[in-house]
Protein backbone atom coordinates (compact mmCIF):
# COMPACT_ATOMS: atom_id res chain seq x y z
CA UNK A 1 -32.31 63.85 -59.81
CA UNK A 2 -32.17 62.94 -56.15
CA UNK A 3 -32.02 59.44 -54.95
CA UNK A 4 -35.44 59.00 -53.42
CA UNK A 5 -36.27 55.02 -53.34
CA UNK A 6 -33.48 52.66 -52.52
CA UNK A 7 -32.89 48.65 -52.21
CA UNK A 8 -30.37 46.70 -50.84
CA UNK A 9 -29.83 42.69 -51.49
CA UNK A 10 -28.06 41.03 -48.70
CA UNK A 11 -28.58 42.36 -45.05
CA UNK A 12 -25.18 40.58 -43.75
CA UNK A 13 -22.32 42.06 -42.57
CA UNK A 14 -22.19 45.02 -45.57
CA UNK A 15 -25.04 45.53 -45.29
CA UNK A 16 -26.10 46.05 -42.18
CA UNK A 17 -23.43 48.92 -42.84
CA UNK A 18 -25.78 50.70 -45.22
CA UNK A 19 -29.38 49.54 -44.02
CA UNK A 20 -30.16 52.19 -40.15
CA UNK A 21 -28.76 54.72 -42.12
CA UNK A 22 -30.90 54.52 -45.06
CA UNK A 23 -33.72 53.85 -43.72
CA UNK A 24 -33.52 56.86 -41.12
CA UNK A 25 -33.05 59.01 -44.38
CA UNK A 26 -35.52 57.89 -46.57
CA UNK A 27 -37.96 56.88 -44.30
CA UNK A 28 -39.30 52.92 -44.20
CA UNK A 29 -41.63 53.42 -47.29
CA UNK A 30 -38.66 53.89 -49.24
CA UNK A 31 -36.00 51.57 -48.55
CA UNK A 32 -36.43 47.66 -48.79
CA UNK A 33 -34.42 44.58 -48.54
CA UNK A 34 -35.06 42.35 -51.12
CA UNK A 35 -34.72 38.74 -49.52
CA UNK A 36 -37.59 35.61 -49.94
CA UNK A 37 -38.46 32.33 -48.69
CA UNK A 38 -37.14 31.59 -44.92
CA UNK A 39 -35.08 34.58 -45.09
CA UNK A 40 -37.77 36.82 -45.98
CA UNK A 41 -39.22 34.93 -42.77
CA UNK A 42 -37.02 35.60 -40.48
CA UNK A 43 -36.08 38.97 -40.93
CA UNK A 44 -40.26 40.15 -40.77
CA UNK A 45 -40.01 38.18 -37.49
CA UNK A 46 -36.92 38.18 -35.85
CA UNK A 47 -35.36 41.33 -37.21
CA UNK A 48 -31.36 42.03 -37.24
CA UNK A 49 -29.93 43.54 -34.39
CA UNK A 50 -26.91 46.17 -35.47
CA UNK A 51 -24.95 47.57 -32.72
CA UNK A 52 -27.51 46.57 -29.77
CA UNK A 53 -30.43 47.94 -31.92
CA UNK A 54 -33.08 45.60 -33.82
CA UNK A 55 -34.33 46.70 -36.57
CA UNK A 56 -37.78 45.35 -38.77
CA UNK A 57 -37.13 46.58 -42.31
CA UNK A 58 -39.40 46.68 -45.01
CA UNK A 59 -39.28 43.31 -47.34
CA UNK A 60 -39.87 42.93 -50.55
CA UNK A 61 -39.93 39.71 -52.28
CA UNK A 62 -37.93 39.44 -55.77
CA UNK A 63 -41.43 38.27 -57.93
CA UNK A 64 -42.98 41.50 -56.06
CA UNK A 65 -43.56 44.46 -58.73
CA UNK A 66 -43.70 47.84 -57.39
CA UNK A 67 -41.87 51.37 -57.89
CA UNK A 68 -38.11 51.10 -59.68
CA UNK A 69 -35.66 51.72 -57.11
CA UNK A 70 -32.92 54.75 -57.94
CA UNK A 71 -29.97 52.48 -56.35
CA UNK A 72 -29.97 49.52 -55.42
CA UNK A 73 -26.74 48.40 -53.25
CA UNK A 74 -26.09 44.30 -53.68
CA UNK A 75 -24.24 43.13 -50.23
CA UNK A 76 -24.36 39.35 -50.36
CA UNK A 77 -21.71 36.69 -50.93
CA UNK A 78 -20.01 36.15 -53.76
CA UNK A 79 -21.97 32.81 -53.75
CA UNK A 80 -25.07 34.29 -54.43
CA UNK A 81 -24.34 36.96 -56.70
CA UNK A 82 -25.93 35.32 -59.45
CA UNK A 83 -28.81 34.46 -57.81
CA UNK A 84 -28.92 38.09 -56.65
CA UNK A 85 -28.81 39.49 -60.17
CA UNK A 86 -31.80 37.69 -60.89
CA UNK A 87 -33.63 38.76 -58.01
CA UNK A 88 -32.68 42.51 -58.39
CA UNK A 89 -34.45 42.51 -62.20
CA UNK A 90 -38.07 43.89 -61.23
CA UNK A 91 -36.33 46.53 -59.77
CA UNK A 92 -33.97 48.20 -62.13
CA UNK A 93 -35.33 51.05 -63.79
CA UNK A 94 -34.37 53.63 -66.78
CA UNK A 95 -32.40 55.19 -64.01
CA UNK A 96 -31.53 52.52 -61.98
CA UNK A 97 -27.89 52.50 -60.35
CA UNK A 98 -26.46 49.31 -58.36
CA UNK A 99 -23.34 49.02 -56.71
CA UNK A 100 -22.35 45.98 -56.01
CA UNK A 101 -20.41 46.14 -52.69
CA UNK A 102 -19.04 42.17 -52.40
CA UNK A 103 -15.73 41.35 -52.37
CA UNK A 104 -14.16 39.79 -54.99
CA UNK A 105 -12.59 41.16 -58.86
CA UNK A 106 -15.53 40.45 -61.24
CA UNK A 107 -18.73 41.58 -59.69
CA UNK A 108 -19.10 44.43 -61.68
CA UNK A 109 -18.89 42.92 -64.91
CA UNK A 110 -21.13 40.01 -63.82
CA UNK A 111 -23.62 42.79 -62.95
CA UNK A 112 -23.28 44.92 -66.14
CA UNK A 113 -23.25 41.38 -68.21
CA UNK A 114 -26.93 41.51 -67.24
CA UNK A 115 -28.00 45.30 -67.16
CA UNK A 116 -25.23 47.29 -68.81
CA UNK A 117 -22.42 49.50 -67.99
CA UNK A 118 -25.19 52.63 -67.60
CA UNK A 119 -26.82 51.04 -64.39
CA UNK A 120 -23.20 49.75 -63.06
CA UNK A 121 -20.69 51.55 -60.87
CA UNK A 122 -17.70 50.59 -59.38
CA UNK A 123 -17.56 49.96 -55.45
CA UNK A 124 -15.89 47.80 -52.72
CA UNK A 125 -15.93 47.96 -49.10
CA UNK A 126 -12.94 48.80 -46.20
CA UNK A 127 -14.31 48.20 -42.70
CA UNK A 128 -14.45 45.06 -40.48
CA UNK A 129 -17.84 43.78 -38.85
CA UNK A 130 -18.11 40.97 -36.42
CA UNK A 131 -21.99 39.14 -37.39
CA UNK A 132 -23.00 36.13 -35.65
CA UNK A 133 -26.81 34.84 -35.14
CA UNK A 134 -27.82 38.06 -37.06
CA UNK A 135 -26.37 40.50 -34.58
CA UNK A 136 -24.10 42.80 -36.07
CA UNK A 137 -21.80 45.10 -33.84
CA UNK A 138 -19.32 47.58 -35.51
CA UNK A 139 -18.06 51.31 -35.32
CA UNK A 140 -20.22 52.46 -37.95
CA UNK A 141 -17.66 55.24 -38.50
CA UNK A 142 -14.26 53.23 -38.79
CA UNK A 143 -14.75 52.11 -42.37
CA UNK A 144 -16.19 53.19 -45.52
CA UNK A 145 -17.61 52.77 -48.97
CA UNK A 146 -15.83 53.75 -51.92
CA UNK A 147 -17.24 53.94 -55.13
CA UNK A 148 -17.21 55.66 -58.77
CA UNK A 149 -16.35 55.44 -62.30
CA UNK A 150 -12.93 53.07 -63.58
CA UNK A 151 -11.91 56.54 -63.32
CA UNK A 152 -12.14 59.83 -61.52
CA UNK A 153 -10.39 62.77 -61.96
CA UNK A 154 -13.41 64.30 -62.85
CA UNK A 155 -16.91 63.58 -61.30
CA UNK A 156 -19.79 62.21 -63.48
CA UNK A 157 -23.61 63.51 -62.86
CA UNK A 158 -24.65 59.67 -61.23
CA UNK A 159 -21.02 59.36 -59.17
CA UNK A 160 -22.03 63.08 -57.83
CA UNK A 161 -25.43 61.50 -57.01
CA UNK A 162 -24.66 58.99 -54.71
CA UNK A 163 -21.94 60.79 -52.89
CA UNK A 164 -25.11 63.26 -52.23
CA UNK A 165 -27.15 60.49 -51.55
CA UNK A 166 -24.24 59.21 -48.55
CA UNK A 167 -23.50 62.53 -47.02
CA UNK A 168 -27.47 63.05 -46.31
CA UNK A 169 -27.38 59.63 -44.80
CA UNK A 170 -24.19 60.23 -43.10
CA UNK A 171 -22.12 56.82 -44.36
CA UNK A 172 -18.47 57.63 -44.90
CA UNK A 173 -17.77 56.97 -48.09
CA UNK A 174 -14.57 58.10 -50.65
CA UNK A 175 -14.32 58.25 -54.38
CA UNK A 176 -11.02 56.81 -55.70
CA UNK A 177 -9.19 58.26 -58.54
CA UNK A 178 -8.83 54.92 -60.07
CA UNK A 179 -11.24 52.62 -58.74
CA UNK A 180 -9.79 49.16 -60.12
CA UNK A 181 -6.94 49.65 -58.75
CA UNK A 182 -8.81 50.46 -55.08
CA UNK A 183 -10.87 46.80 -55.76
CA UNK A 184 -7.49 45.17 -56.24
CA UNK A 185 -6.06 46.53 -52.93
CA UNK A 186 -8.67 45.21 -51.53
CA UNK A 187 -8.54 42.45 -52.45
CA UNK A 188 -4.82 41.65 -52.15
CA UNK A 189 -5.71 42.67 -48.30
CA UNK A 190 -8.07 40.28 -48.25
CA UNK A 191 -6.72 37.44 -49.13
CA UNK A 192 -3.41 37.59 -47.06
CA UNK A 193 -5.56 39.22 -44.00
CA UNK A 194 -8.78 37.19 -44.28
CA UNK A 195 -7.27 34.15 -45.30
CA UNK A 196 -4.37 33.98 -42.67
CA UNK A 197 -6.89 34.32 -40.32
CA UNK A 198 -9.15 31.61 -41.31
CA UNK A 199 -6.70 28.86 -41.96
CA UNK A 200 -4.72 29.22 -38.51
CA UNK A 201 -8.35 30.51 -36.76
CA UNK A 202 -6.80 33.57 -35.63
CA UNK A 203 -8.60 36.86 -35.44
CA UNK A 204 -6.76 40.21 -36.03
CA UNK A 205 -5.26 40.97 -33.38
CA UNK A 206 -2.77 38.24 -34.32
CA UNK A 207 -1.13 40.57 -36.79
CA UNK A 208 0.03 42.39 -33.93
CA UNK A 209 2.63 40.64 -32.57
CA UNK A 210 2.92 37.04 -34.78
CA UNK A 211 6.05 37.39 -36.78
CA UNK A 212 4.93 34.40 -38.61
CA UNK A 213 1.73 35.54 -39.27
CA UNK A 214 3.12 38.45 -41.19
CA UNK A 215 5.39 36.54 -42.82
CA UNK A 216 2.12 34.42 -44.61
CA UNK A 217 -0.20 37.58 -45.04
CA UNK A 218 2.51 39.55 -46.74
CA UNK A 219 3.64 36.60 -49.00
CA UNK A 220 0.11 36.03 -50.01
CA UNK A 221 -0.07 39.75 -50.53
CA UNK A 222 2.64 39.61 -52.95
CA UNK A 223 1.14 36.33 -54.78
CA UNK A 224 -1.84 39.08 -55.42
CA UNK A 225 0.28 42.11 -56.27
CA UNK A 226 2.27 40.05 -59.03
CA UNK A 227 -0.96 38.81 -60.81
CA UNK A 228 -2.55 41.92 -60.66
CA UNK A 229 0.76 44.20 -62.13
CA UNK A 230 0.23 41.26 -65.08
CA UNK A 231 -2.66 42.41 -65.87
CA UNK A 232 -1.78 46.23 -65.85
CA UNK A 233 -2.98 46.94 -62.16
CA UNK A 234 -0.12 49.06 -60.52
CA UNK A 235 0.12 47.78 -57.14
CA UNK A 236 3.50 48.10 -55.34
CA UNK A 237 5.48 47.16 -52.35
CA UNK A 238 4.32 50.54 -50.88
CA UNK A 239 0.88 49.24 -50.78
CA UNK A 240 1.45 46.34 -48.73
CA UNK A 241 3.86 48.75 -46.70
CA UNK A 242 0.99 51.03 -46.13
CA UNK A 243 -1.79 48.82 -45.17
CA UNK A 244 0.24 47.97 -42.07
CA UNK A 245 -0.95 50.25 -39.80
CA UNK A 246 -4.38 49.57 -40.72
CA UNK A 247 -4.37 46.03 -40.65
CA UNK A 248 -2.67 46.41 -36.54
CA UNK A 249 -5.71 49.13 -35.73
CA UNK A 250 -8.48 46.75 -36.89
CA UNK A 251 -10.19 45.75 -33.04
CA UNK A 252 -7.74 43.22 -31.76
CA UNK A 253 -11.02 40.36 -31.24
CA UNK A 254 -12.28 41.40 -34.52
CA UNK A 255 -12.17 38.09 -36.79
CA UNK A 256 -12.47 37.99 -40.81
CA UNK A 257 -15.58 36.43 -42.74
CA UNK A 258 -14.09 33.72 -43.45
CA UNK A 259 -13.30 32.75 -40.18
CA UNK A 260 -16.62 33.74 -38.98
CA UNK A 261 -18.10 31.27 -41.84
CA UNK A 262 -15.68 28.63 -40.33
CA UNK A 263 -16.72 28.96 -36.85
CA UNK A 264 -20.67 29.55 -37.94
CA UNK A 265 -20.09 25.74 -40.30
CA UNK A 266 -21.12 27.91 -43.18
CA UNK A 267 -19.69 27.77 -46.78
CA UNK A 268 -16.95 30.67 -47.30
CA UNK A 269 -15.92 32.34 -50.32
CA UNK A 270 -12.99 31.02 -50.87
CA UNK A 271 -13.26 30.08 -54.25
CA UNK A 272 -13.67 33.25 -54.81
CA UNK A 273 -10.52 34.31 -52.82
CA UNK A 274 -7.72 31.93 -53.26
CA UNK A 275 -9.42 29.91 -55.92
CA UNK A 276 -9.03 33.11 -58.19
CA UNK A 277 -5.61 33.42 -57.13
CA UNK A 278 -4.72 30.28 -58.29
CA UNK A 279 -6.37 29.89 -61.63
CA UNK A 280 -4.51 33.37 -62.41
CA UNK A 281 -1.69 32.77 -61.46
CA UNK A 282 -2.10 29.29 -63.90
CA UNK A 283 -2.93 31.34 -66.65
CA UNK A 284 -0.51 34.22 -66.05
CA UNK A 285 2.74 32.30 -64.83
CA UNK A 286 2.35 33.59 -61.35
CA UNK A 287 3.30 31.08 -58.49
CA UNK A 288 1.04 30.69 -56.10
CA UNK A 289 2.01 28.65 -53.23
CA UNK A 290 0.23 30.52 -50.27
CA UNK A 291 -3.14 30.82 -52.04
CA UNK A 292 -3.01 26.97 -52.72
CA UNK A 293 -2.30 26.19 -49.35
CA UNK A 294 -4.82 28.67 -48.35
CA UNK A 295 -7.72 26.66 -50.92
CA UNK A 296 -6.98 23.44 -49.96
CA UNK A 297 -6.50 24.17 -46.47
CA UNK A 298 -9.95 26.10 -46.04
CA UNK A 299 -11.66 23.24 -48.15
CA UNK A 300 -10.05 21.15 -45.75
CA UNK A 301 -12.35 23.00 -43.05
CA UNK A 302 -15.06 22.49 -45.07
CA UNK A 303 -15.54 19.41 -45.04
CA UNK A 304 -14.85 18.76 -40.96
CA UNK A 305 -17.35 21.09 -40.81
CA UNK A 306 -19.74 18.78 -43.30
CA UNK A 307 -18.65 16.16 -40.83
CA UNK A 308 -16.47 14.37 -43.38
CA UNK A 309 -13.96 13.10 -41.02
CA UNK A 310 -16.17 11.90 -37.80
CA UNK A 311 -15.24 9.00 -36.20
CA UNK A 312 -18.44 6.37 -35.91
């Protein structure tokens, strides 16, 4: 069955990835962002501009009933996940498939807590957006989505569906063999990339030439790669080897959320990122140093930003 009415929760960063596309493909009776109150508000009237272009989508309110969407793609902050699985419920149908496209290690099972492994697929994100004052510019073709079953050697009917569904849109996408292990990559990457960043207020073009750094990103890498090989992820040396020449091609001006939610005196995830880390690594026997400095530093942050520390 083709994938004919789709919603996405979250037009940020993600995705604004996902939402020209779409909506060129399906046509703007059939794609929606689900959003309400003052965001609902400002998006009918202000729009989001993505890569010089604004764009008015269609919104639909969470309390709205109307037609069951065939995916819905969830693209907020790890923050508001919960909220978001509330919000999504009107709109999951018998045949209903959501990927949930955040970063983090859990959002799929928070997602199938709620509406079962049937509706849930696996999926994370690789690409790097700069967003600020809802204006999102990006090579729309330097990252991708990657999605699936835990495991693919074989494609199932639904993971077959929504690689149809991306190719008529045209969004890169790629189906890992083992998915897991593609969410922890990412997420190692993020936390020694994203979180490097943030603390020293960076962006990625320091990676380029900053001995130093290196020296943090990788360590926090490894702080990653050891909790996740205790919990039967195999993630290696080579991986952090490999993701070098990505992480030095990523647009040298090009700066991580949580930097941007620094700058923009927004909450970050970072509970999410290093706070993980560290509660792992408590329960597994995992030292981890860099991720502590990395929460406490970034909470730090916070709280200048809350204006915690002005001077009367």
């Amino acid at each position: 069955m083709r994938i004919q009415n789709v919603a996405l929760i979250g037009l940020g960063a993600m995705g604004s990835f996902f939402a020209p596309r779409i909506e060129q493909y399906l046509g703007r009776q059939n794609f929606q962002v689900i959003a309400s109150g003052k965001r609902k508000e400002r998006l009918e009237k202000q729009g989001v501009t993505i890569n010089g272009v604004n764009y008015r989508f269609t919104v639909r309110q969470p309390e709205e009933q109307g037609p069951k969407a065939d995916l819905i793609i969830m693209a907020m902050k790890d923050m508001g996940l919960d909220q978001a699985i509330e919000d999504i419920r009107n709109l999951v149908g018998e045949n209903t498939q959501i990927l949930c496209v955040m970063n983090g290690i859990d959002s799929e099972e928070r997602v199938a807590a709620a509406y079962g492994w049937e509706h849930v697929m696996y999926s994370y994100m690789r690409m790097s957006i700069v967003m600020k004052d809802g204006t999102a510019d990006f090579d729309p073709y330097w990252g991708k989505v990657h999605f699936g079953e835990a495991k693919n050697e074989e494609l199932t009917p639904r993971t077959e569906r929504i690689r149809d569904f991306f190719e008529n849109c045209d969004i890169p996408y790629q189906i890992d063999t083992d998915m897991k292990r593609g969410i922890w990559f990412k997420y190692m990457c993020n936390v020694g990339e994203n979180l490097t960043c943030a603390l020293l207020g960076i962006p990625f073009g320091a990676f380029r030439s900053s001995d130093s750094a290196n020296a943090i990103r990788r360590g926090a890498m490894r702080e990653v790669m050891a909790i996740a090989n205790k919990k039967g992820i195999p993630l290696t040396e080579q991986d952090i080897e490999d993701q070098e020449a990505t992480v030095r091609n990523i647009p040298f001006a090009n700066k991580p959320s949580t930097l941007q939610d620094l700058e923009g005196k927004k909450k970050t995830e970072v509970e999410m990122f290093a706070g993980t880390v560290v509660r792992l690594g408590k329960e597994l026997g995992v030292p981890t140093p860099i991720s502590w400095m990395f929460y406490h530093g970034i909470k730090v942050y916070e709280e200048k930003n809350e204006g915690k520390f002005e001077i009367e």
